[in-house]
PDB file of N, CA and C in Angstrom:
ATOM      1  N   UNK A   1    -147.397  26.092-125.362  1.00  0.00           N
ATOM      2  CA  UNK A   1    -146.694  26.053-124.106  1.00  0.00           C
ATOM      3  C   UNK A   1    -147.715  25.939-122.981  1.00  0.00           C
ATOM      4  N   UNK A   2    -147.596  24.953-122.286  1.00  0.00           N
ATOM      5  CA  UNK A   2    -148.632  24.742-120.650  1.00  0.00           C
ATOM      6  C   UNK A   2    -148.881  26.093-119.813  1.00  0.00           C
ATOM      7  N   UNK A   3    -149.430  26.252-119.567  1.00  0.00           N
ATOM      8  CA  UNK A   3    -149.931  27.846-118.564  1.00  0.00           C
ATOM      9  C   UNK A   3    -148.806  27.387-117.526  1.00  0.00           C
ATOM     10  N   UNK A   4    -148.528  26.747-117.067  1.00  0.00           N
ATOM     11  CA  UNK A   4    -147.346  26.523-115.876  1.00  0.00           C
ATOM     12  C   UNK A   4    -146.101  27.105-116.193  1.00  0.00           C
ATOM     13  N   UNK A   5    -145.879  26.684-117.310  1.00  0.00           N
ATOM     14  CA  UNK A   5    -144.229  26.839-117.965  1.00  0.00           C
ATOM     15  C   UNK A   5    -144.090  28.611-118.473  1.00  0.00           C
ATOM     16  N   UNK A   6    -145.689  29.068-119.311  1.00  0.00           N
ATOM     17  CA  UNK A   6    -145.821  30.558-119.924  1.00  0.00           C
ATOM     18  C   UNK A   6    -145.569  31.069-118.458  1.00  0.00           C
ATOM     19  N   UNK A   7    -146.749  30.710-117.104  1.00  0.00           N
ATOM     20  CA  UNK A   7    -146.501  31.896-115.880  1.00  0.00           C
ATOM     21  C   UNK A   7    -144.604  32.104-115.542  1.00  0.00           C
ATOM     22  N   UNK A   8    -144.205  30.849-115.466  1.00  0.00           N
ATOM     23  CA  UNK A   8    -142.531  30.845-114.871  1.00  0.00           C
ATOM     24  C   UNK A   8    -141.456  31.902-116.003  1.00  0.00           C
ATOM     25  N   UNK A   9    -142.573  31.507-117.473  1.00  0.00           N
ATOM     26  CA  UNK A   9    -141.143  32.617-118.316  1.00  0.00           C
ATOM     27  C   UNK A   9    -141.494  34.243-118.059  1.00  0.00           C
ATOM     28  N   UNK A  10    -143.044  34.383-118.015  1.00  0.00           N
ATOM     29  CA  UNK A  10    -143.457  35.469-117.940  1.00  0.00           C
ATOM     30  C   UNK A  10    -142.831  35.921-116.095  1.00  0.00           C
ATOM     31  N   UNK A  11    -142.621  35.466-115.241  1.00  0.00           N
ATOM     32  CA  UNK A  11    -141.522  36.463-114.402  1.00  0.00           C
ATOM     33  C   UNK A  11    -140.580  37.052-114.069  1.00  0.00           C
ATOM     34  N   UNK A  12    -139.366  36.159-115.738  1.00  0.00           N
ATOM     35  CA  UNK A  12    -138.674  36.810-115.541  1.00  0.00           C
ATOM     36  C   UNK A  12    -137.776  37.486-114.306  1.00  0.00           C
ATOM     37  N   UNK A  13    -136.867  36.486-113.507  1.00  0.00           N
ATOM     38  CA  UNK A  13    -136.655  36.564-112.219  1.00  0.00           C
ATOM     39  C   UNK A  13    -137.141  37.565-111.489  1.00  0.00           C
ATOM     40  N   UNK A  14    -138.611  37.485-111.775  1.00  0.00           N
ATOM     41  CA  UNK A  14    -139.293  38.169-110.284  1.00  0.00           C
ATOM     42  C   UNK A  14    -139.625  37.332-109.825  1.00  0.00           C
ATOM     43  N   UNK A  15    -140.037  37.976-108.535  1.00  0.00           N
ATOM     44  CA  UNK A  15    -140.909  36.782-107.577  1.00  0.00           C
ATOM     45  C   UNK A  15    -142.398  37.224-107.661  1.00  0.00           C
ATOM     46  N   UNK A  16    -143.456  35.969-107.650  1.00  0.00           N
ATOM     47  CA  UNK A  16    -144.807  36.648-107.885  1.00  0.00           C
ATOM     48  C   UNK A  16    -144.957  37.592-106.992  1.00  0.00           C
ATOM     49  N   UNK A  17    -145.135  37.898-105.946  1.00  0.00           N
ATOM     50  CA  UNK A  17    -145.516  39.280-105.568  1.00  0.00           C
ATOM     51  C   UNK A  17    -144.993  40.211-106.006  1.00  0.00           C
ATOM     52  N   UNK A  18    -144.249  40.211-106.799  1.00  0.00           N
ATOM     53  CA  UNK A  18    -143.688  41.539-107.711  1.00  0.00           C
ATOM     54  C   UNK A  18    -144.571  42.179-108.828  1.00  0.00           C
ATOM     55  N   UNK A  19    -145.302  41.093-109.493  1.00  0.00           N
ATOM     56  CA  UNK A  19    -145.658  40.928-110.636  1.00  0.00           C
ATOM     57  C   UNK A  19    -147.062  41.778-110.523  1.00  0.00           C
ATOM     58  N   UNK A  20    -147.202  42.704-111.242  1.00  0.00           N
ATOM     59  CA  UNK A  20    -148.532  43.484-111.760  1.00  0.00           C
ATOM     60  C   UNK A  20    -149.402  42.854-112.754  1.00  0.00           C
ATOM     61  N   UNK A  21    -148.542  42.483-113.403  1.00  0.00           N
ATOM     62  CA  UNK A  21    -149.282  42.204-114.920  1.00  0.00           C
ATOM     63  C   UNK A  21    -148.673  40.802-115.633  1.00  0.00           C
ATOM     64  N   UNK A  22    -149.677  39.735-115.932  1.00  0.00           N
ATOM     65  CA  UNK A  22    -149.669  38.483-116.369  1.00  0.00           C
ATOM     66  C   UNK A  22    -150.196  38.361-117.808  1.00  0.00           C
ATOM     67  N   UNK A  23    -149.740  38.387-118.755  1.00  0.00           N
ATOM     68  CA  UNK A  23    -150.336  37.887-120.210  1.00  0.00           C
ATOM     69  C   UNK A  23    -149.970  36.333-120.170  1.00  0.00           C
ATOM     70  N   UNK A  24    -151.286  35.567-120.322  1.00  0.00           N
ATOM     71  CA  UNK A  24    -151.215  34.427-120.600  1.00  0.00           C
ATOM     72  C   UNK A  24    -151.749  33.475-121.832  1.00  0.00           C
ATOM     73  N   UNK A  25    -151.959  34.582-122.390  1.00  0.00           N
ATOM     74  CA  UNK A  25    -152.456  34.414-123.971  1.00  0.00           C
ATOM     75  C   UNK A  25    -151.628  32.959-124.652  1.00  0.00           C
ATOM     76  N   UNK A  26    -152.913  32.922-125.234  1.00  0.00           N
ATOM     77  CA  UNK A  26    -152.463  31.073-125.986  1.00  0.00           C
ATOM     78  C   UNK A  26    -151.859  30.244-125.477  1.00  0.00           C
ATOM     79  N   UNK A  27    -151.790  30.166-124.397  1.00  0.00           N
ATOM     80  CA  UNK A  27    -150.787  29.092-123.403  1.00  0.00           C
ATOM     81  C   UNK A  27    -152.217  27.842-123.273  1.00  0.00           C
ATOM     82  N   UNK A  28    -151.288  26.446-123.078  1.00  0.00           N
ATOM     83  CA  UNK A  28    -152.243  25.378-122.801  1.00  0.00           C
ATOM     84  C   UNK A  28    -152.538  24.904-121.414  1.00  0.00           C
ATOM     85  N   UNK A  29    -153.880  24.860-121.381  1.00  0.00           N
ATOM     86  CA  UNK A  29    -154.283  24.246-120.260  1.00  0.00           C
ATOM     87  C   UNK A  29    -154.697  22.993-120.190  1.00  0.00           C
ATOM     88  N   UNK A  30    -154.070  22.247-118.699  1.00  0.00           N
ATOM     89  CA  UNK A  30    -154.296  20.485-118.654  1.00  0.00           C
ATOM     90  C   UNK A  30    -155.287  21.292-118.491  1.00  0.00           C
ATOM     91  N   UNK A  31    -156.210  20.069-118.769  1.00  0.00           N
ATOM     92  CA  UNK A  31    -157.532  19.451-118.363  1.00  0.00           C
ATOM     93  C   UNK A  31    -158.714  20.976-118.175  1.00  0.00           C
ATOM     94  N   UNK A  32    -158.108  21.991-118.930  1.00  0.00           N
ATOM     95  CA  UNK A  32    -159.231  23.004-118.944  1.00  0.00           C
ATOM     96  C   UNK A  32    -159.463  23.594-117.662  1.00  0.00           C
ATOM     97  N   UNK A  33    -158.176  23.985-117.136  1.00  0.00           N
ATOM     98  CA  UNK A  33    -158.159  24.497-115.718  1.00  0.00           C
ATOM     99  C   UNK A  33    -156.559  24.814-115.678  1.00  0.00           C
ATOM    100  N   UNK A  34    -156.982  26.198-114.558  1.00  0.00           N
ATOM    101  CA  UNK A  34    -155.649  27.061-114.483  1.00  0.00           C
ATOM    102  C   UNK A  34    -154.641  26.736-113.844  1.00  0.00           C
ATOM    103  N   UNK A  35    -153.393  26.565-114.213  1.00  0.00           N
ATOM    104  CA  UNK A  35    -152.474  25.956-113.443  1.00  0.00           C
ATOM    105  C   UNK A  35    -151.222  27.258-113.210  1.00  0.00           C
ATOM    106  N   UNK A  36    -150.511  26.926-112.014  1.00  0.00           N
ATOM    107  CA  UNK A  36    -149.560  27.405-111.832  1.00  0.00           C
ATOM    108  C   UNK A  36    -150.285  29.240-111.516  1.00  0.00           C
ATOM    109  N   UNK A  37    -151.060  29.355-111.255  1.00  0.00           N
ATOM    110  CA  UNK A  37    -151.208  30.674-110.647  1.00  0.00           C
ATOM    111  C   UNK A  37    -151.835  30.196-109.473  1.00  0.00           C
ATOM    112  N   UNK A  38    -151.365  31.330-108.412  1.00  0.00           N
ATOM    113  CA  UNK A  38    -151.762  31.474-106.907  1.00  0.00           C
ATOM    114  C   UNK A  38    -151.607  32.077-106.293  1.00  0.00           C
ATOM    115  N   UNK A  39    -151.935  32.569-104.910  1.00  0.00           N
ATOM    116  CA  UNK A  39    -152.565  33.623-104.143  1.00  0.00           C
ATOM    117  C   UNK A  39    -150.941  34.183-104.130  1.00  0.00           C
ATOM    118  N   UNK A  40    -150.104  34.023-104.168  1.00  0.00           N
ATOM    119  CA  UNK A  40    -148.455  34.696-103.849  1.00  0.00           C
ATOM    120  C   UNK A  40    -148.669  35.862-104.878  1.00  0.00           C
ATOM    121  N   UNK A  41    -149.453  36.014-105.754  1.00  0.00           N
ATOM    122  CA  UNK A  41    -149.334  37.148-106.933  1.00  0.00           C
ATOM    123  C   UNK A  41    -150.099  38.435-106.450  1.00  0.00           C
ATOM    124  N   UNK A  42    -149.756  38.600-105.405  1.00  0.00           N
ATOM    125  CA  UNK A  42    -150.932  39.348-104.415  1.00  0.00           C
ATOM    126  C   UNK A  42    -150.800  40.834-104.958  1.00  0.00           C
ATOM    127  N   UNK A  43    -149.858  40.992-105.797  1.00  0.00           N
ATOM    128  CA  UNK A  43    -149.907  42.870-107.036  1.00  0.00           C
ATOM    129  C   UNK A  43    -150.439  42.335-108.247  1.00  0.00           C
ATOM    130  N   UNK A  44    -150.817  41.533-108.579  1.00  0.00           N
ATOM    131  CA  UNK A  44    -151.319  41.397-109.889  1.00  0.00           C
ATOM    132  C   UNK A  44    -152.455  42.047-109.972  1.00  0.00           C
ATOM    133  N   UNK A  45    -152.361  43.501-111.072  1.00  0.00           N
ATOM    134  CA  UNK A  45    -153.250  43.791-111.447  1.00  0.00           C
ATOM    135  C   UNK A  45    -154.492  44.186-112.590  1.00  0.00           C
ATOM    136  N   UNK A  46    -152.883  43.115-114.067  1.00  0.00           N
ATOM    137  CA  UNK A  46    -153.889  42.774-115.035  1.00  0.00           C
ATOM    138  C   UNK A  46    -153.487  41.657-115.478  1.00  0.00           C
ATOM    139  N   UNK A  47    -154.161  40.363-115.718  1.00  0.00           N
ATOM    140  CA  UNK A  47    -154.495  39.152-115.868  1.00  0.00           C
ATOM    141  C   UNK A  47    -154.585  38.633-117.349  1.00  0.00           C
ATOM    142  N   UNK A  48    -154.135  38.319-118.687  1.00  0.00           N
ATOM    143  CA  UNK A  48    -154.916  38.012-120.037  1.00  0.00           C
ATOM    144  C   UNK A  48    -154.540  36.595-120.163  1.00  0.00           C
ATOM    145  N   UNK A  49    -155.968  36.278-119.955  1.00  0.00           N
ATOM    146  CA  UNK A  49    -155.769  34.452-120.673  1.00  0.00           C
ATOM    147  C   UNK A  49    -156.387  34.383-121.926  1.00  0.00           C
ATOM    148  N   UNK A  50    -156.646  35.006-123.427  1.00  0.00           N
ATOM    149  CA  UNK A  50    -157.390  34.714-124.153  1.00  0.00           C
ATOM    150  C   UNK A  50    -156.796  33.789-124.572  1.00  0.00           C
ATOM    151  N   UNK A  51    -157.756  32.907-125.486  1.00  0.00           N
ATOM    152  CA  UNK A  51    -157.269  31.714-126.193  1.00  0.00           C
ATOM    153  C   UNK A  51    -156.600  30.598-125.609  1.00  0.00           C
ATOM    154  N   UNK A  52    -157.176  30.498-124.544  1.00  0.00           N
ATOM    155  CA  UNK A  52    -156.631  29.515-123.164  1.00  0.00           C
ATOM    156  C   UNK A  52    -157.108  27.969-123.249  1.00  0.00           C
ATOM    157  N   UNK A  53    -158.311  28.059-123.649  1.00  0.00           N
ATOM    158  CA  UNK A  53    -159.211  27.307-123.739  1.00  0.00           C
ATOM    159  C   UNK A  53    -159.975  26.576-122.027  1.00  0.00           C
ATOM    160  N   UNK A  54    -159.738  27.600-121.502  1.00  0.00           N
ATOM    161  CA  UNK A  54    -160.238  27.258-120.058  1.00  0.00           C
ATOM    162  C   UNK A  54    -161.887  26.710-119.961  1.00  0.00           C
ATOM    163  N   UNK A  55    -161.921  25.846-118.861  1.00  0.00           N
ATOM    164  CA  UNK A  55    -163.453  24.961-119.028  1.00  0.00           C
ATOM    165  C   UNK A  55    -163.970  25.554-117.341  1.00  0.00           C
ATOM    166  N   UNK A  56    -163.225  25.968-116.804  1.00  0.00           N
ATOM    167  CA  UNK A  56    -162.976  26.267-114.975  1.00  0.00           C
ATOM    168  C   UNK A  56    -162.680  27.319-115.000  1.00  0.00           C
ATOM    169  N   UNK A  57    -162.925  28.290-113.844  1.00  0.00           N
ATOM    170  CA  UNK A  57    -162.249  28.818-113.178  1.00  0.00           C
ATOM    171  C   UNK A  57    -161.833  28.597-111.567  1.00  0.00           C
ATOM    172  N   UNK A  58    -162.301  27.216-110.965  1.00  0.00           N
ATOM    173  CA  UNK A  58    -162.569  26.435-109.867  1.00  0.00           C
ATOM    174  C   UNK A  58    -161.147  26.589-108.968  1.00  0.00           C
ATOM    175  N   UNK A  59    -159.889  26.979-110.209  1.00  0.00           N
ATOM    176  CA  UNK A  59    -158.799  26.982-109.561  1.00  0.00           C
ATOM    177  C   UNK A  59    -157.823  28.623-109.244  1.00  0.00           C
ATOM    178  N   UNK A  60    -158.712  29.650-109.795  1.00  0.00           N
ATOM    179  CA  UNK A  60    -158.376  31.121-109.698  1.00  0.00           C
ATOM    180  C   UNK A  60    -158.247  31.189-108.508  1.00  0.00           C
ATOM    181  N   UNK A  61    -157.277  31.788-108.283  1.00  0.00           N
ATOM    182  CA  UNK A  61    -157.010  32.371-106.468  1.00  0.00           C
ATOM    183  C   UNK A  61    -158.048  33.753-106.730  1.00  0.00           C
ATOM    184  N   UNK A  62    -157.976  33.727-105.336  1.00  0.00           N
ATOM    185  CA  UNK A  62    -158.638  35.669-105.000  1.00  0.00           C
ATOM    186  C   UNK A  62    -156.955  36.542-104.743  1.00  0.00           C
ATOM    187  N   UNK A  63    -157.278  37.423-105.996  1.00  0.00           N
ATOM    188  CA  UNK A  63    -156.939  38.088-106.582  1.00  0.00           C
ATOM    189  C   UNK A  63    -157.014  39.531-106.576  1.00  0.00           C
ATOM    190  N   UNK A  64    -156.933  40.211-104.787  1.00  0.00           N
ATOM    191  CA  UNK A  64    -157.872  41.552-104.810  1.00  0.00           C
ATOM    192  C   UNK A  64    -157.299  42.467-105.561  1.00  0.00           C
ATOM    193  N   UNK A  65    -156.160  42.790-106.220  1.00  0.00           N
ATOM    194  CA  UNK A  65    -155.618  43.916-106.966  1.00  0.00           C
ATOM    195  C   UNK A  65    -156.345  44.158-108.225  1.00  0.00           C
ATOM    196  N   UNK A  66    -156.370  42.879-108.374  1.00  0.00           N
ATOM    197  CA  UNK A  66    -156.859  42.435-109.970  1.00  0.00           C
ATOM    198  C   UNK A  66    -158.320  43.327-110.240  1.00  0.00           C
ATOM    199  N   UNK A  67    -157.939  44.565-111.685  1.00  0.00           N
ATOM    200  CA  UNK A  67    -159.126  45.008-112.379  1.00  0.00           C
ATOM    201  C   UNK A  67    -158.782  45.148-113.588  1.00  0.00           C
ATOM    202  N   UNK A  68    -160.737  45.388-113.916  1.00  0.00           N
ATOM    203  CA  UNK A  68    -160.565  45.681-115.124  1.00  0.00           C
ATOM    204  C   UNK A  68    -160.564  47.216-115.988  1.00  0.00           C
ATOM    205  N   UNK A  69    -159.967  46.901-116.576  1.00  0.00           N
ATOM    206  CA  UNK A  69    -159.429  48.263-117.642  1.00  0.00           C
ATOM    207  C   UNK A  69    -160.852  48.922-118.499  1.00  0.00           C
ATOM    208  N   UNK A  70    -161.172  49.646-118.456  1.00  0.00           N
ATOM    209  CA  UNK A  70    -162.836  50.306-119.543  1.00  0.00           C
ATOM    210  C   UNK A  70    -162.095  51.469-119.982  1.00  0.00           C
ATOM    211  N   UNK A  71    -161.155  51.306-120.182  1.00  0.00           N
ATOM    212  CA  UNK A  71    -160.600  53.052-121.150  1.00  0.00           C
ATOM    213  C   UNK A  71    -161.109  52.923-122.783  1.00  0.00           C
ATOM    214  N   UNK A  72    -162.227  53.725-123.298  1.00  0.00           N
ATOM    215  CA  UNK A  72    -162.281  53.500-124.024  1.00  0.00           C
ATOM    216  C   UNK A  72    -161.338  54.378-125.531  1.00  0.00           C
ATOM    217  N   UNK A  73    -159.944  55.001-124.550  1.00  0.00           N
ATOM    218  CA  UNK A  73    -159.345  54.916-125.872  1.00  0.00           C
ATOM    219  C   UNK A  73    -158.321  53.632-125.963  1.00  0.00           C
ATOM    220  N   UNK A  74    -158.744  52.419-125.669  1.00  0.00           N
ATOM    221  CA  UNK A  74    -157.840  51.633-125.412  1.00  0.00           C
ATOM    222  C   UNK A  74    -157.583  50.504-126.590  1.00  0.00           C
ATOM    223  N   UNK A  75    -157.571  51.006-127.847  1.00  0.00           N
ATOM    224  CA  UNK A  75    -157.444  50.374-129.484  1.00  0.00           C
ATOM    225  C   UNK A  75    -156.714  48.933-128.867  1.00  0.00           C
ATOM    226  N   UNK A  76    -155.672  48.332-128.073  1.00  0.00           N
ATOM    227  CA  UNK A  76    -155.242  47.339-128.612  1.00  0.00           C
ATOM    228  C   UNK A  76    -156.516  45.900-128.127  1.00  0.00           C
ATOM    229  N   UNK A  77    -157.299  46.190-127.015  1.00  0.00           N
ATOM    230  CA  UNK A  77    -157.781  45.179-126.173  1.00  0.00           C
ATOM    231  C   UNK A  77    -158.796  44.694-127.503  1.00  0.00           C
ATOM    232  N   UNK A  78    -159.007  43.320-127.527  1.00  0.00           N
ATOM    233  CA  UNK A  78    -159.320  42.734-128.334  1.00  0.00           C
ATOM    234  C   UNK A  78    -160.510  42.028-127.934  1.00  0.00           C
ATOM    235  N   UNK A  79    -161.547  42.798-128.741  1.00  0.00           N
ATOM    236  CA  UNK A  79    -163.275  42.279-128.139  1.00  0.00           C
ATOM    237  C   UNK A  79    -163.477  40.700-127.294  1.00  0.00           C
ATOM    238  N   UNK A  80    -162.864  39.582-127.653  1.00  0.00           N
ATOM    239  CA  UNK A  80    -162.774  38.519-127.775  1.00  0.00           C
ATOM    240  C   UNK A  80    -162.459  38.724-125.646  1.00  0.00           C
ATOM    241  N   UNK A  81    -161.276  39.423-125.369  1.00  0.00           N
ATOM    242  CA  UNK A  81    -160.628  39.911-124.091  1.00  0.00           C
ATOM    243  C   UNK A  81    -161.989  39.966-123.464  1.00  0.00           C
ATOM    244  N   UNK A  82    -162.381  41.068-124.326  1.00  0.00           N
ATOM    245  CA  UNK A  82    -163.412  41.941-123.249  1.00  0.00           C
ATOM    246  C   UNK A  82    -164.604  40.685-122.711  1.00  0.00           C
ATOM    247  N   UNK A  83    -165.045  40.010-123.550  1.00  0.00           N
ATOM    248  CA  UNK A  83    -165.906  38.877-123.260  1.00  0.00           C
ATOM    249  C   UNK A  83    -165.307  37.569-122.068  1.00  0.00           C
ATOM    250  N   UNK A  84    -164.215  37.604-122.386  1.00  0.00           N
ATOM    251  CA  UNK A  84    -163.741  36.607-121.914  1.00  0.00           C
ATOM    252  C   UNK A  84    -163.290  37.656-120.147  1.00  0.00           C
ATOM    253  N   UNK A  85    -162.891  38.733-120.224  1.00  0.00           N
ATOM    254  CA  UNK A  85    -162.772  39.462-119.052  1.00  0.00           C
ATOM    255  C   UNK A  85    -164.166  39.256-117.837  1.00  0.00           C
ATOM    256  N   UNK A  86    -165.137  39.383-118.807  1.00  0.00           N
ATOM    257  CA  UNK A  86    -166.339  39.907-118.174  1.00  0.00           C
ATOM    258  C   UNK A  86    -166.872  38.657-117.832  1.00  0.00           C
ATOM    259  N   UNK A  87    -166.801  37.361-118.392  1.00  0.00           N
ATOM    260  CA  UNK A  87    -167.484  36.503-118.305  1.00  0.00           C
ATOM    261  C   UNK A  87    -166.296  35.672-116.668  1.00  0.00           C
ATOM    262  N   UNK A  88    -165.200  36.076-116.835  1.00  0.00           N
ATOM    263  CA  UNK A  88    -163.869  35.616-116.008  1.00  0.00           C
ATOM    264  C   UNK A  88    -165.149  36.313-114.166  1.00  0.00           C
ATOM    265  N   UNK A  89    -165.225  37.755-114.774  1.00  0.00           N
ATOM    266  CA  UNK A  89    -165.786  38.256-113.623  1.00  0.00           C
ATOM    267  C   UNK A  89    -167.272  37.599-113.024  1.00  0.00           C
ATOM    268  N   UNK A  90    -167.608  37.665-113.956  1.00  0.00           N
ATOM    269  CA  UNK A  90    -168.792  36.197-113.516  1.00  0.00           C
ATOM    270  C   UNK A  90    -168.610  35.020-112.530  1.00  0.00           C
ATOM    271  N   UNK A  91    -167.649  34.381-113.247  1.00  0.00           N
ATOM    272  CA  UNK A  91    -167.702  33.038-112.602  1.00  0.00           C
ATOM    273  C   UNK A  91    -167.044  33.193-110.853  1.00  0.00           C
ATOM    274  N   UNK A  92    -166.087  34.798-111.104  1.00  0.00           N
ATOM    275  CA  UNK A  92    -165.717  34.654-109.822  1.00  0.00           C
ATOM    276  C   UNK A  92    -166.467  34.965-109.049  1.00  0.00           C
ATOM    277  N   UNK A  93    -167.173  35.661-109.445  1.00  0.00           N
ATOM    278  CA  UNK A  93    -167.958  35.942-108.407  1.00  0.00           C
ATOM    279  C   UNK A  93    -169.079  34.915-107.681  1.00  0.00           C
ATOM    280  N   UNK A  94    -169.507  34.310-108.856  1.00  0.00           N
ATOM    281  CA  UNK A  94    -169.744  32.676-108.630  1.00  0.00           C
ATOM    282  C   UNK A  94    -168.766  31.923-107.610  1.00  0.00           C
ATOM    283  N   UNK A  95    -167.936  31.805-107.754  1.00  0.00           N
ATOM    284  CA  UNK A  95    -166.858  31.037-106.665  1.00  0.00           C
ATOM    285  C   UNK A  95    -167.552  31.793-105.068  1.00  0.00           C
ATOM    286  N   UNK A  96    -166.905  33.029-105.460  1.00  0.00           N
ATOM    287  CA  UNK A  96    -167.274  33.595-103.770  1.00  0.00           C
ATOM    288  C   UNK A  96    -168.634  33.042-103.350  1.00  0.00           C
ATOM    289  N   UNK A  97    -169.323  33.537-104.107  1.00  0.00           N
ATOM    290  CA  UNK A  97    -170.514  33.209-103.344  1.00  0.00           C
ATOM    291  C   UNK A  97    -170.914  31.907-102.898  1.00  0.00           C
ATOM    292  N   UNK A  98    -170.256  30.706-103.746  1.00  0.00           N
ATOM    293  CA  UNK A  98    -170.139  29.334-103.382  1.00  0.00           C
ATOM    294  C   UNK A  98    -169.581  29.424-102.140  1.00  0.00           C
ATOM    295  N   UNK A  99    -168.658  29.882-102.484  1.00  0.00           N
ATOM    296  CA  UNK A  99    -167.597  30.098-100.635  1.00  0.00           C
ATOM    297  C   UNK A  99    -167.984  30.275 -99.546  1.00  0.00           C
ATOM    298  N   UNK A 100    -169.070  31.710 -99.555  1.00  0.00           N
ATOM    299  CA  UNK A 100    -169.685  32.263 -98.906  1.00  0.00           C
ATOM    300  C   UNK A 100    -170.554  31.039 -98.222  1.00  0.00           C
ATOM    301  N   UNK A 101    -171.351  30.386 -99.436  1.00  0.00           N
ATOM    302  CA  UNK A 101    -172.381  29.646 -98.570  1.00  0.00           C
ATOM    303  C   UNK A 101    -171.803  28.292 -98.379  1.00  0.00           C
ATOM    304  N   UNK A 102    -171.028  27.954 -98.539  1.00  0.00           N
ATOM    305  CA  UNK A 102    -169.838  26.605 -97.765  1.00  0.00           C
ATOM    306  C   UNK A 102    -169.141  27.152 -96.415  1.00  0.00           C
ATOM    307  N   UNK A 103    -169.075  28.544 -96.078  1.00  0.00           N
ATOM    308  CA  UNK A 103    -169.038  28.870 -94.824  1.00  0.00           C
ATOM    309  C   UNK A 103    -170.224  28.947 -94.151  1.00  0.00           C
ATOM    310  N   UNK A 104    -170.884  29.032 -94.694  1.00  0.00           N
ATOM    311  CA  UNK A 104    -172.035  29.103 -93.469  1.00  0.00           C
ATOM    312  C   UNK A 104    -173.107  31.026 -94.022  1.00  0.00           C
ATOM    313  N   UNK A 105    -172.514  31.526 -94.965  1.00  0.00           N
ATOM    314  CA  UNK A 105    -173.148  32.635 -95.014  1.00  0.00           C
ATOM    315  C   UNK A 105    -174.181  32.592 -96.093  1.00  0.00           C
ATOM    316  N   UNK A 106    -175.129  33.579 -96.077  1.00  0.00           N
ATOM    317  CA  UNK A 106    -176.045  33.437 -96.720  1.00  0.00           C
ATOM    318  C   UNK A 106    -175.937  34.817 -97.812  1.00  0.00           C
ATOM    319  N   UNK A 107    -176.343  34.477 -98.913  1.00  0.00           N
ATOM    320  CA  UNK A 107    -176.534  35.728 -99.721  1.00  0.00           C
ATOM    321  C   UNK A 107    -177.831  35.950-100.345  1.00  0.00           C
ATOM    322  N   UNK A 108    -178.262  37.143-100.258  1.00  0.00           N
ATOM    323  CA  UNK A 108    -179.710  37.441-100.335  1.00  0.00           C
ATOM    324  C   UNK A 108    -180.016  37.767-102.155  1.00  0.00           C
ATOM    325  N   UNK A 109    -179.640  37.006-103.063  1.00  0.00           N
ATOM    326  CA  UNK A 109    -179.749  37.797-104.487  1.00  0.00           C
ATOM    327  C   UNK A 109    -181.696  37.044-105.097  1.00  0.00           C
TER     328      UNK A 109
END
């Protein structure tokens, strides 16, 4: 199923700002990039795309609710998650800082 079509069943007549929590597990992505999510999901505050096959994250909105979970009695999260969580946090942060310096700001790393 296209990540477009999984986000629309997964609301379940909510409206995205309702929505806390997005599993987007095994859903297909065109062209290796996220579709159908955007800044309207402004409570989302847990996210799962494993097995997405994402090549981008060029198209992630900012997402400030959005964290991550470290409970380590947390048996169901699936190592594969955790990599793909952490590496998700990477790239965004990559974006910002692209952002940052396409505005005009500088970052000192």
């Amino acid at each position: 199923m296209e990540m477009k079509k999984k986000i629309n069943m997964e609301l379940k007549n909510r409206a995205p700002e309702e929505v806390t929590e997005l599993v987007l597990d095994n859903c297909l992505c065109v062209n290796g990039e996220i579709e159908g999510l955007n800044d309207t999901f402004k409570e989302l505050e847990f996210l799962s795309m494993a097995n997405v096959e994402l090549s981008s994250l060029a198209r992630l909105p900012s997402l400030n609710k959005l964290r991550k979970d470290e409970e380590d009695d947390d048996d169901y999260v699936d190592e594969g998650e955790e990599e793909e969580e952490e590496e998700e946090e990477g790239l965004r942060g990559e974006k910002r800082k692209r952002d940052a310096e396409d505005d005009g700001e500088e970052d000192d790393d």
